[in-house]
PDB file of N, CA and C in Angstrom:
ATOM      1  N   UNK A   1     147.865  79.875  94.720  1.00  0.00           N
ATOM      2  CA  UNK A   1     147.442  80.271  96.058  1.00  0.00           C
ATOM      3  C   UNK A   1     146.714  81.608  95.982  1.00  0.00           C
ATOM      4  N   UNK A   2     145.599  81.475  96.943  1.00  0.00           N
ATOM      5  CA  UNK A   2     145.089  83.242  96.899  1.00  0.00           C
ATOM      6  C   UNK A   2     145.375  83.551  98.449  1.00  0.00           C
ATOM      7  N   UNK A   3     145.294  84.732  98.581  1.00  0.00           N
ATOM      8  CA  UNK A   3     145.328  85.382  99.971  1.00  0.00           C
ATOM      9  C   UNK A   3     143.727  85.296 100.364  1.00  0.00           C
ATOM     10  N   UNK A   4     143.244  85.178 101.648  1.00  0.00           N
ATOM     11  CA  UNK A   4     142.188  85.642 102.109  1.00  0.00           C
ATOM     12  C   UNK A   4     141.779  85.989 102.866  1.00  0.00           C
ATOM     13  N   UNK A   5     140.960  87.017 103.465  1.00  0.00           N
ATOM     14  CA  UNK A   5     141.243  87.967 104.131  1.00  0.00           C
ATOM     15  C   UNK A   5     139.714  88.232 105.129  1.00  0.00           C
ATOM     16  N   UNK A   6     139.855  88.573 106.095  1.00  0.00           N
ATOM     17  CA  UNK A   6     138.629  88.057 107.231  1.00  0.00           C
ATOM     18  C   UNK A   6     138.251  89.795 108.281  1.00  0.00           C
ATOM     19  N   UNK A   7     137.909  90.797 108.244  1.00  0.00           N
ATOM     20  CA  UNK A   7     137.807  91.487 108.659  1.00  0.00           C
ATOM     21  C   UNK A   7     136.433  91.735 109.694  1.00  0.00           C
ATOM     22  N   UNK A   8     136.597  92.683 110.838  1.00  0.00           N
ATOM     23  CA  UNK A   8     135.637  92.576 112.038  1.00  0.00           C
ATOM     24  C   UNK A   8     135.154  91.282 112.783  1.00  0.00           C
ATOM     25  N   UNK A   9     134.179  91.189 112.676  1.00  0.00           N
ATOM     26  CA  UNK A   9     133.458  90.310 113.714  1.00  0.00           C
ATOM     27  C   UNK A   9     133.657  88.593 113.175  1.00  0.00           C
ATOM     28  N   UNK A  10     134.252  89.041 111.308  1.00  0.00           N
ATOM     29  CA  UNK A  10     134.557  87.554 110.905  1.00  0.00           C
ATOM     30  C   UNK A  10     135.789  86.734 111.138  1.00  0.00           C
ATOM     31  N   UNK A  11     136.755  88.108 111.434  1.00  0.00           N
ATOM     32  CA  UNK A  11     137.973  87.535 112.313  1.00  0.00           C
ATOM     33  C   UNK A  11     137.614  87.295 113.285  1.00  0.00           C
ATOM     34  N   UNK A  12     136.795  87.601 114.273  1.00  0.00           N
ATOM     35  CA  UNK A  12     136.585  87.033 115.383  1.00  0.00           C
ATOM     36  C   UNK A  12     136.200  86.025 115.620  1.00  0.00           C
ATOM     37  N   UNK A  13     134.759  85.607 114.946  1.00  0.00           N
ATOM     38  CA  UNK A  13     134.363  84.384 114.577  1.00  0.00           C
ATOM     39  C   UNK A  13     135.088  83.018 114.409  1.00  0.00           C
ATOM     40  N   UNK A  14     135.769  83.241 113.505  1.00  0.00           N
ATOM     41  CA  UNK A  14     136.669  82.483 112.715  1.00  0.00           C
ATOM     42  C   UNK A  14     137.990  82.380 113.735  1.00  0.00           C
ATOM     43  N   UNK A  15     138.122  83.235 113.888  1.00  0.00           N
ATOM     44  CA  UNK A  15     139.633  82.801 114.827  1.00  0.00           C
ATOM     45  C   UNK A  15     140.632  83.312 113.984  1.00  0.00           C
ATOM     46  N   UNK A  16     140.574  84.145 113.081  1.00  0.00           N
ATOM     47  CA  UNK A  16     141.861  84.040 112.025  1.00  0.00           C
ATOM     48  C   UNK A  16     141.391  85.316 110.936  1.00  0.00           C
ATOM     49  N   UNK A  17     142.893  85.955 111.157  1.00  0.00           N
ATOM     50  CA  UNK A  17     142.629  87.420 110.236  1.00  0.00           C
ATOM     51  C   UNK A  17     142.627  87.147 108.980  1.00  0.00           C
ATOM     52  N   UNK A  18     143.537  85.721 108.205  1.00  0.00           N
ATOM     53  CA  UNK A  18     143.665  85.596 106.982  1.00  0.00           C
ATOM     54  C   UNK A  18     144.496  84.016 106.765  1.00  0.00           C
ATOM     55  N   UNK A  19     144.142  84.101 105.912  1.00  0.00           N
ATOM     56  CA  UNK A  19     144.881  82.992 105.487  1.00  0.00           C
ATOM     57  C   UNK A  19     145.261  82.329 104.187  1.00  0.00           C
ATOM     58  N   UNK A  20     145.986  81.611 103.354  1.00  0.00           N
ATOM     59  CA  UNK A  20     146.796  81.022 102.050  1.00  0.00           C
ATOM     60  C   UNK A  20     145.914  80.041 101.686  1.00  0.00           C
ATOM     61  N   UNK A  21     144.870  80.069 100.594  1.00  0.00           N
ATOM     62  CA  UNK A  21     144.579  78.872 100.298  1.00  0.00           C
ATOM     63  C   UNK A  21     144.815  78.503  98.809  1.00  0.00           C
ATOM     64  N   UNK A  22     144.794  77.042  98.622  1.00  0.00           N
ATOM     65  CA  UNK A  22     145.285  76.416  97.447  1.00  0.00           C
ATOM     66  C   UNK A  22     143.662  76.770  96.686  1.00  0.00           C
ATOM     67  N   UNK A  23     143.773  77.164  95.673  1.00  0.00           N
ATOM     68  CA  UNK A  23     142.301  77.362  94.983  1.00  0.00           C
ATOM     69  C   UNK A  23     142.347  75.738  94.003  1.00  0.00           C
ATOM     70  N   UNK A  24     141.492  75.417  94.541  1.00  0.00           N
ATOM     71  CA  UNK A  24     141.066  74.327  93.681  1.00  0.00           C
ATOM     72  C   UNK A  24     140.281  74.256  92.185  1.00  0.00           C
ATOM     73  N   UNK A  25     140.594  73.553  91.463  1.00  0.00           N
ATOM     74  CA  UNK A  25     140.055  73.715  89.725  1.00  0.00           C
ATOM     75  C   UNK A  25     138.751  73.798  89.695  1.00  0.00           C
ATOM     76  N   UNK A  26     137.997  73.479  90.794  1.00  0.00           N
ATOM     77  CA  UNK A  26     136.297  73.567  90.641  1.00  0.00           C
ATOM     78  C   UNK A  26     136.036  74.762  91.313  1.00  0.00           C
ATOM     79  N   UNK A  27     137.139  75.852  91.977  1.00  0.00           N
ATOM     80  CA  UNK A  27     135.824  76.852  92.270  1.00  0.00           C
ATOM     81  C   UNK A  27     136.772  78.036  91.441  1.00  0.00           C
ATOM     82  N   UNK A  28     135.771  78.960  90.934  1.00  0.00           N
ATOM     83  CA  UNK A  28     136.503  79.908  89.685  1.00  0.00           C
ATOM     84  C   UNK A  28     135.945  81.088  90.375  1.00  0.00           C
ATOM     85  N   UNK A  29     134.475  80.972  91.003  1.00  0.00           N
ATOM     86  CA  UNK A  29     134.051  82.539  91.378  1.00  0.00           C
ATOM     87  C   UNK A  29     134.169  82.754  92.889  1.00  0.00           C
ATOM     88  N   UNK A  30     133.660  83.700  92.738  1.00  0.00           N
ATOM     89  CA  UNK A  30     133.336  84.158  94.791  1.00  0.00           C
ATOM     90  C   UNK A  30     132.597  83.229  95.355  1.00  0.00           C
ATOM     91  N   UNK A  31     130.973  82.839  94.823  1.00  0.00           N
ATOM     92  CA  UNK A  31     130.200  81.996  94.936  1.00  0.00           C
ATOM     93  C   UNK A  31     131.196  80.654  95.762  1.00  0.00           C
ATOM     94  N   UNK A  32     131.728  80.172  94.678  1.00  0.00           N
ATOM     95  CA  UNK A  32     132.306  79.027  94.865  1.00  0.00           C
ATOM     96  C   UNK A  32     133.111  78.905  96.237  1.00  0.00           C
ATOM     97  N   UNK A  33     134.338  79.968  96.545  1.00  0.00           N
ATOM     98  CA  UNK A  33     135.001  79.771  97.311  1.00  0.00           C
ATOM     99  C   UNK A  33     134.006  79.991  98.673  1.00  0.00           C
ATOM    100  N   UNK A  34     132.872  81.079  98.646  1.00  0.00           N
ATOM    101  CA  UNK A  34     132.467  81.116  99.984  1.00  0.00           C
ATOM    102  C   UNK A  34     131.815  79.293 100.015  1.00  0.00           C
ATOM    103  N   UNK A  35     131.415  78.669  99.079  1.00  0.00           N
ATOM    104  CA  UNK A  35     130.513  77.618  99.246  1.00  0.00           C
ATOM    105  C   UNK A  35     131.727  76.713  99.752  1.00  0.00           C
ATOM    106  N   UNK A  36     133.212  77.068  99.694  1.00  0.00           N
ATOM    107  CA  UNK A  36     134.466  75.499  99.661  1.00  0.00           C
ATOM    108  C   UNK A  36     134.404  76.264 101.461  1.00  0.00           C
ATOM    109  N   UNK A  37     134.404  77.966 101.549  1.00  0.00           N
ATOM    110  CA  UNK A  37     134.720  77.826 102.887  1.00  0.00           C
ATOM    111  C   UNK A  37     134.013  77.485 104.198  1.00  0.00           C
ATOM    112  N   UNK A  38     132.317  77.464 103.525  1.00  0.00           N
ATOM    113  CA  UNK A  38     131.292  77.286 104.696  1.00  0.00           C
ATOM    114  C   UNK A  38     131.394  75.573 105.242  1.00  0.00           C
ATOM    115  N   UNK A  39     131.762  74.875 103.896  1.00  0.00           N
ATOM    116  CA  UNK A  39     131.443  73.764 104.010  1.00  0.00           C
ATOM    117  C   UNK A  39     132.886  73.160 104.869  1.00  0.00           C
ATOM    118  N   UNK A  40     133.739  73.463 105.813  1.00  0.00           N
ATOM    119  CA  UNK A  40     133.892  73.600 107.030  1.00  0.00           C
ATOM    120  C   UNK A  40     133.400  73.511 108.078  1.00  0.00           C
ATOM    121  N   UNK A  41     132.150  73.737 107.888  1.00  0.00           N
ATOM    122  CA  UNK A  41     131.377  73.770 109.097  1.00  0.00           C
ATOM    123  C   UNK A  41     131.292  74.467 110.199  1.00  0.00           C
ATOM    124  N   UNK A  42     130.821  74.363 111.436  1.00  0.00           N
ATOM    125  CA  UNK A  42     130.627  75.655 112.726  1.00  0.00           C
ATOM    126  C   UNK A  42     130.615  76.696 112.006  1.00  0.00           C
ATOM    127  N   UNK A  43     131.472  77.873 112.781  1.00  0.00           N
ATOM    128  CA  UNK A  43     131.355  78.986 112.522  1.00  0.00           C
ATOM    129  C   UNK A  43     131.426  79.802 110.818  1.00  0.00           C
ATOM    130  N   UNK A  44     132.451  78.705 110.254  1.00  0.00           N
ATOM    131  CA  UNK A  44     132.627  78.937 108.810  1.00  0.00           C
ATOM    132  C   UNK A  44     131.312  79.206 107.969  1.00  0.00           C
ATOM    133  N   UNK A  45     130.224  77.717 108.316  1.00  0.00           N
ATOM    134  CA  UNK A  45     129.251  77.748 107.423  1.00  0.00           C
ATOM    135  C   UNK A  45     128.402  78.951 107.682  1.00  0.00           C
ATOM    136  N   UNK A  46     127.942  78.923 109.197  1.00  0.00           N
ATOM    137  CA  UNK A  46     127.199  80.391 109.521  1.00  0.00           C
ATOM    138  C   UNK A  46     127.623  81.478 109.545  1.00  0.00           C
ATOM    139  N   UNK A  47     128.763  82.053 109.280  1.00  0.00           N
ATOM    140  CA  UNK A  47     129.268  83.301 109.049  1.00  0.00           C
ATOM    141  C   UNK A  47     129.300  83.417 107.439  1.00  0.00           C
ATOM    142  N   UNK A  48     129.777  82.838 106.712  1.00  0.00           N
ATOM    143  CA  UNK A  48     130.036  82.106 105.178  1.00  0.00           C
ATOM    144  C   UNK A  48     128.719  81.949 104.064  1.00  0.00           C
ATOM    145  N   UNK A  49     127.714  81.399 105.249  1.00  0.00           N
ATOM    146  CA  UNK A  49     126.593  81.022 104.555  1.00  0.00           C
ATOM    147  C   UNK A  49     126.357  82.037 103.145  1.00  0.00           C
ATOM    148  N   UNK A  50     125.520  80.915 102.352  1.00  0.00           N
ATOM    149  CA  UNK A  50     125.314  82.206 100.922  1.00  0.00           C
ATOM    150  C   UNK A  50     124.297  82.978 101.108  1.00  0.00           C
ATOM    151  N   UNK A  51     123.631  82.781 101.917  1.00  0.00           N
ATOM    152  CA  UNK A  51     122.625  84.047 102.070  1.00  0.00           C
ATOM    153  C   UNK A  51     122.678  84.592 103.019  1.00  0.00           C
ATOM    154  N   UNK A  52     123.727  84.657 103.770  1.00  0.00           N
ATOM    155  CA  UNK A  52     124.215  85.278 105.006  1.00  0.00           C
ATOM    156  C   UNK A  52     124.322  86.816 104.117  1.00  0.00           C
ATOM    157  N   UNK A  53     124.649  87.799 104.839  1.00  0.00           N
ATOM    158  CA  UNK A  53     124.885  89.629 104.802  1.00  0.00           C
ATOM    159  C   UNK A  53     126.440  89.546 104.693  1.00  0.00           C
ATOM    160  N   UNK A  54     127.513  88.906 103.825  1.00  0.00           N
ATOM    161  CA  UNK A  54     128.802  89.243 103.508  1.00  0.00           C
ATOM    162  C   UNK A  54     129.254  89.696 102.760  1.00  0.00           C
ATOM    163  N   UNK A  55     129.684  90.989 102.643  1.00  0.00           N
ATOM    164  CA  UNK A  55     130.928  91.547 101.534  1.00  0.00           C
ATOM    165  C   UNK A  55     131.602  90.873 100.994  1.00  0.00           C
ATOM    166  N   UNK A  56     131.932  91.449 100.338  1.00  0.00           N
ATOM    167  CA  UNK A  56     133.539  90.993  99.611  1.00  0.00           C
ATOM    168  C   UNK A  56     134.070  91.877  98.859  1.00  0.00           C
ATOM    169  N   UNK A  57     135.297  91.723  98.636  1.00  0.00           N
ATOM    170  CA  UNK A  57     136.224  92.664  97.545  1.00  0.00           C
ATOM    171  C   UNK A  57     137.601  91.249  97.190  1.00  0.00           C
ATOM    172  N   UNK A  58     137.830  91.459  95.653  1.00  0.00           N
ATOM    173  CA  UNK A  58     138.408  90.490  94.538  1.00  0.00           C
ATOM    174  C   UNK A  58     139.518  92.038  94.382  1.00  0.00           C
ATOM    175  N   UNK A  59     140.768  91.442  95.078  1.00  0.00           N
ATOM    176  CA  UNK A  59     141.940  92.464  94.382  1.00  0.00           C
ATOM    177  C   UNK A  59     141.754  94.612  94.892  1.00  0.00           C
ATOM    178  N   UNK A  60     140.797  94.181  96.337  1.00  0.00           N
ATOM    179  CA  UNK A  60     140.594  95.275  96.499  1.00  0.00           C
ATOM    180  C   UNK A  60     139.172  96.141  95.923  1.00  0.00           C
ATOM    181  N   UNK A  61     138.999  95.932  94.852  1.00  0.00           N
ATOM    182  CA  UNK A  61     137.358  95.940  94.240  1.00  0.00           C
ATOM    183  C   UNK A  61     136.119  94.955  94.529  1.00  0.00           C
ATOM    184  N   UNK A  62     135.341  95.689  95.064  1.00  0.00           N
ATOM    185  CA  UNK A  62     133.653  95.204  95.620  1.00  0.00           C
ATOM    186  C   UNK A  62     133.557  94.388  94.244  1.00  0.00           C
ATOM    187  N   UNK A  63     132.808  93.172  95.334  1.00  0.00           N
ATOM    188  CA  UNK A  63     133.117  92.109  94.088  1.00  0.00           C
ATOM    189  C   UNK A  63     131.491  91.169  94.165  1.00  0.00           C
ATOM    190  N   UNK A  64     130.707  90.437  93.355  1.00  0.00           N
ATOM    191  CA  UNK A  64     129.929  89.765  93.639  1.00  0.00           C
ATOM    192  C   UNK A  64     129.834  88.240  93.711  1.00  0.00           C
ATOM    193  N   UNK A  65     128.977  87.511  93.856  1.00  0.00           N
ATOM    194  CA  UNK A  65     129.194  86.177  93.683  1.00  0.00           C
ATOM    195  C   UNK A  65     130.247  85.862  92.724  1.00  0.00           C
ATOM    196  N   UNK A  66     129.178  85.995  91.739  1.00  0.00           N
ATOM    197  CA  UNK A  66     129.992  85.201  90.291  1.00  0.00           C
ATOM    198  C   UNK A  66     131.191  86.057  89.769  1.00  0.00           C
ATOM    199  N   UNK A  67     131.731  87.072  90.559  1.00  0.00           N
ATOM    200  CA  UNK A  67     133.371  87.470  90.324  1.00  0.00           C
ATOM    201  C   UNK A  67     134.351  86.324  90.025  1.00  0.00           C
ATOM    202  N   UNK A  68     134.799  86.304  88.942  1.00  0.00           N
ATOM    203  CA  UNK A  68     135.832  85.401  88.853  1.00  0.00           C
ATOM    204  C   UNK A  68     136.880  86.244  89.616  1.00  0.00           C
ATOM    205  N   UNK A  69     137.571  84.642  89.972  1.00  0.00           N
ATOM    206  CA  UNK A  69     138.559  84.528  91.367  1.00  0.00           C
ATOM    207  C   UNK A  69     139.483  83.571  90.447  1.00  0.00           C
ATOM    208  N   UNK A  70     141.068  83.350  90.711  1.00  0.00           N
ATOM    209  CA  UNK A  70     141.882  82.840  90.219  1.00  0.00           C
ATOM    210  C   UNK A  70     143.429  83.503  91.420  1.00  0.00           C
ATOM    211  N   UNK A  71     144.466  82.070  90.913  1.00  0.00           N
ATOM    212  CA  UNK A  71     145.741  82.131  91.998  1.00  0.00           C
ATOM    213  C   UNK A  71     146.259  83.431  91.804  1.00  0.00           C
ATOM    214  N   UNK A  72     146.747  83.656  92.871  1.00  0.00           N
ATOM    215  CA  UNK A  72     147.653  85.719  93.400  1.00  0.00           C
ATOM    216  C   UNK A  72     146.616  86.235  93.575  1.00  0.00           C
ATOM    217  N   UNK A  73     144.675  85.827  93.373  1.00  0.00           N
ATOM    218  CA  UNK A  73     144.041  86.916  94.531  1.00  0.00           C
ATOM    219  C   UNK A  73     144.119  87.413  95.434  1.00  0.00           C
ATOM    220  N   UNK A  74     143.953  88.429  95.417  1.00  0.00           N
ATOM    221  CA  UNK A  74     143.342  88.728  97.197  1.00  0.00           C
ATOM    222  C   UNK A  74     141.713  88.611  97.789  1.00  0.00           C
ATOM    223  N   UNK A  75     141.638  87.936  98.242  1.00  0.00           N
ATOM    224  CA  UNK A  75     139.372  88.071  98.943  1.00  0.00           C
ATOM    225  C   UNK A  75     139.702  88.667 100.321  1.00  0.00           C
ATOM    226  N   UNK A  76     138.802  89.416 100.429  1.00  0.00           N
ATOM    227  CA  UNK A  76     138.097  89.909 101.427  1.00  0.00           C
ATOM    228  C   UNK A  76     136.999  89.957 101.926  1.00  0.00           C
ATOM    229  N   UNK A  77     136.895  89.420 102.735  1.00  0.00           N
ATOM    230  CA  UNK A  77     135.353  89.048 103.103  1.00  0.00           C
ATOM    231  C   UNK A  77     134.872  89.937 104.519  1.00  0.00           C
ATOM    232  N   UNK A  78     134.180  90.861 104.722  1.00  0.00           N
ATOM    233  CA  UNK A  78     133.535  91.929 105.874  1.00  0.00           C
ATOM    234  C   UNK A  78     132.307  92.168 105.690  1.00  0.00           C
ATOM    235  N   UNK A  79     131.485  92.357 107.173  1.00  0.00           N
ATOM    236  CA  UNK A  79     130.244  92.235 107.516  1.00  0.00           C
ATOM    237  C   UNK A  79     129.957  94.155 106.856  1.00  0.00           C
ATOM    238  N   UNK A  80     128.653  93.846 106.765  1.00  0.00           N
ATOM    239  CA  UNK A  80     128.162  95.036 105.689  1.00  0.00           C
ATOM    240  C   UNK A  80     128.664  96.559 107.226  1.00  0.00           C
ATOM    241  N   UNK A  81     128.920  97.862 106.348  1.00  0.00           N
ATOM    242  CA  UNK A  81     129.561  98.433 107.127  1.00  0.00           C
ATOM    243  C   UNK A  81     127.980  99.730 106.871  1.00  0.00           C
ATOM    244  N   UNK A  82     127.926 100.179 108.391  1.00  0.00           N
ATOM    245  CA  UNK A  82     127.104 101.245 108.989  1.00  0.00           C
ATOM    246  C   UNK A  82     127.584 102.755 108.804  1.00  0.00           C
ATOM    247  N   UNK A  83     126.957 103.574 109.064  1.00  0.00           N
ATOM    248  CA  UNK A  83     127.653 105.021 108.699  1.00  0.00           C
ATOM    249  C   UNK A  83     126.560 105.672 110.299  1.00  0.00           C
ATOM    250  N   UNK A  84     126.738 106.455 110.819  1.00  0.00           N
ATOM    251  CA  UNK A  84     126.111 107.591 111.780  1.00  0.00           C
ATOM    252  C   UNK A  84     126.161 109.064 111.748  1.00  0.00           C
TER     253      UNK A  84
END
């Protein structure tokens, strides 16, 4: 199981701050899991999308696509953050 984790406007979106998922044997990186979570559909795919503007952090560390991901992660996924 990994933890995953939905911050700002993607919790909103989504409906859901986080949630337990079973990682399946075909997805190993970041890539992968955003591609298992868009393909959900509605809001998932367009918030999710791969060329959408989403963060991430793997275990707390800024992470990229091809970050390998594996069970007891943590993901985090947040919309790119502004400074003033």
């Amino acid at each position: 199981m990994i933890t995953v984790l939905y911050f700002a406007r993607l919790r909103e979106a989504l409906g859901t701050g986080s949630e337990q998922i079973a990682l399946p044997q075909t997805v190993s990186d970041l890539d992968g899991l955003r591609e298992l979570l868009a393909a959900r559909g509605g809001p998932w795919s367009e918030e999710l999308a791969a060329n959408g503007r989403i963060r991430a952090a793997v275990n707390q560390s800024m992470a990229s696509g091809d970050t390998a991901i594996a069970d007891g992660d943590e993901i985090a996924f947040f919309p790119p953050v502004t400074g003033g």
